[in-house]
Protein backbone atom coordinates (compact mmCIF):
# COMPACT_ATOMS: atom_id res chain seq x y z
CA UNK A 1 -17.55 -8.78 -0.46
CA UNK A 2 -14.18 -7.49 -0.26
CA UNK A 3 -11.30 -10.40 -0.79
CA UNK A 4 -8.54 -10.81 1.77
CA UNK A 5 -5.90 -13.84 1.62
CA UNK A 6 -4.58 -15.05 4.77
CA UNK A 7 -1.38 -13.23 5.80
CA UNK A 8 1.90 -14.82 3.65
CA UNK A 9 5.62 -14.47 3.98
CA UNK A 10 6.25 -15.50 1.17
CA UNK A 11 6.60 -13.37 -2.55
CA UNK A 12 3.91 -13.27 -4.98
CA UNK A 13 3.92 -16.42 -7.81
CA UNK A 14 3.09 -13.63 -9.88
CA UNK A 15 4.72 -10.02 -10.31
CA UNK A 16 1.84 -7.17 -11.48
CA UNK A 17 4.88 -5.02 -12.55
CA UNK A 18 8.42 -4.73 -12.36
CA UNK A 19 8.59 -2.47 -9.49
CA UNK A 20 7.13 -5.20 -7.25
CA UNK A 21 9.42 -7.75 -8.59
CA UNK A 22 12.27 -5.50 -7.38
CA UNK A 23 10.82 -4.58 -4.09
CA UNK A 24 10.56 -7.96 -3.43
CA UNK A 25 13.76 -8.85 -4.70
CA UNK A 26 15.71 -6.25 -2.54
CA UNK A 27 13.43 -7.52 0.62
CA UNK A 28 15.21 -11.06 0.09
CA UNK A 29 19.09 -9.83 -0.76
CA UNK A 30 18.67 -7.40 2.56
CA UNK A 31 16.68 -10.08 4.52
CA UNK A 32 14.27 -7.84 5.59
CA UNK A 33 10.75 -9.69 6.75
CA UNK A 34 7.42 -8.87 5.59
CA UNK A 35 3.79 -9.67 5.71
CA UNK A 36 1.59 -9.27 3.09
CA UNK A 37 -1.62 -10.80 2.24
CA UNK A 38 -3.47 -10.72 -1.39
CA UNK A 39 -6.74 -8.37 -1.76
CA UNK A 40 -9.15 -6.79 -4.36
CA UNK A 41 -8.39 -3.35 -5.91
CA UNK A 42 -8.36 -1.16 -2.49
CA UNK A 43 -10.27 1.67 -4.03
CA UNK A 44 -11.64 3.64 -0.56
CA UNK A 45 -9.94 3.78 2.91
CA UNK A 46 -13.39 1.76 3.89
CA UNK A 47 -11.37 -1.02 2.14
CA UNK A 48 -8.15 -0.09 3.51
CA UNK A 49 -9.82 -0.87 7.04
CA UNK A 50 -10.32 -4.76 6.26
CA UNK A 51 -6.71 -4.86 5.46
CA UNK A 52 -5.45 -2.69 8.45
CA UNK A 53 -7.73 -5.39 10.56
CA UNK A 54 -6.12 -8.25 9.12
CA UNK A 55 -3.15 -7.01 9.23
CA UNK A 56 -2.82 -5.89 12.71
CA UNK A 57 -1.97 -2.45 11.02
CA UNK A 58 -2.55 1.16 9.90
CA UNK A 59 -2.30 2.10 6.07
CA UNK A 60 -2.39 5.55 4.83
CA UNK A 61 -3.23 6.23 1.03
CA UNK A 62 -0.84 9.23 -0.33
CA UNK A 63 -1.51 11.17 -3.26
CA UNK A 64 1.26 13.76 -4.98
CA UNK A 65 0.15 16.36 -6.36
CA UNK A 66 1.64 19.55 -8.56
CA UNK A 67 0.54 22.68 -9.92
CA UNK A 68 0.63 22.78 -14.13
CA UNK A 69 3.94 24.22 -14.58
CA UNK A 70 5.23 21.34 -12.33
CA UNK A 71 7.13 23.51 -9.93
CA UNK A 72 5.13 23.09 -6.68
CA UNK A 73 4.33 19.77 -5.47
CA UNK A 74 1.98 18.61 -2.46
CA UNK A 75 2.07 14.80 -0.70
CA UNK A 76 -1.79 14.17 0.69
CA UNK A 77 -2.36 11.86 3.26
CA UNK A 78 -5.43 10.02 4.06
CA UNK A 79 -5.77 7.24 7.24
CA UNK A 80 -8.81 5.19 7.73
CA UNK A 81 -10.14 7.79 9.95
CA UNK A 82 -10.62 9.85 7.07
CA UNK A 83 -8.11 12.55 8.54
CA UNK A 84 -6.60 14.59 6.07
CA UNK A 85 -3.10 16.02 6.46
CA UNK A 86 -1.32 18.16 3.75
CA UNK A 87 2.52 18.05 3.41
């Protein structure tokens, strides 16, 4: 069964990373509100739904993408419809 806290508005006790220590950080100096709850690994936009549910929301997974020279890059879209969109 996939995990889902109950929604917080309140930061992590933990960080993961360093990016998410900053995010949060300039949430609270711009006093900017959030919601967030704490979940298993969201691996397919099946998962994704539970959160969007709880969350009263709609998430989108985004993949970037580039060709091998690295002089063309694509942003892929995904919502928990399953609809695809390529910008």
């Amino acid at each position: 069964m996939f995990y889902i806290s109950e929604i917080t508005t309140s930061e992590p006790q933990e960080y993961k990373n360093l990016l998410q220590k900053e995010t949060y950080n300039a949430l609270a100096q711009l006093k900017i509100p959030f919601e967030r709850v704490d979940t298993d690994e969201a691996v397919t936009m099946n998962d994704c739904v539970l959160i969007d549910q709880k969350l009263n929301m709609k998430m989108v997974k985004t993949l970037f993408l580039c060709n091998r020279k690295k002089t063309i890059l694509w942003m892929q879209r995904w919502d928990n419809n399953s609809t695809y969109s390529c910008i």
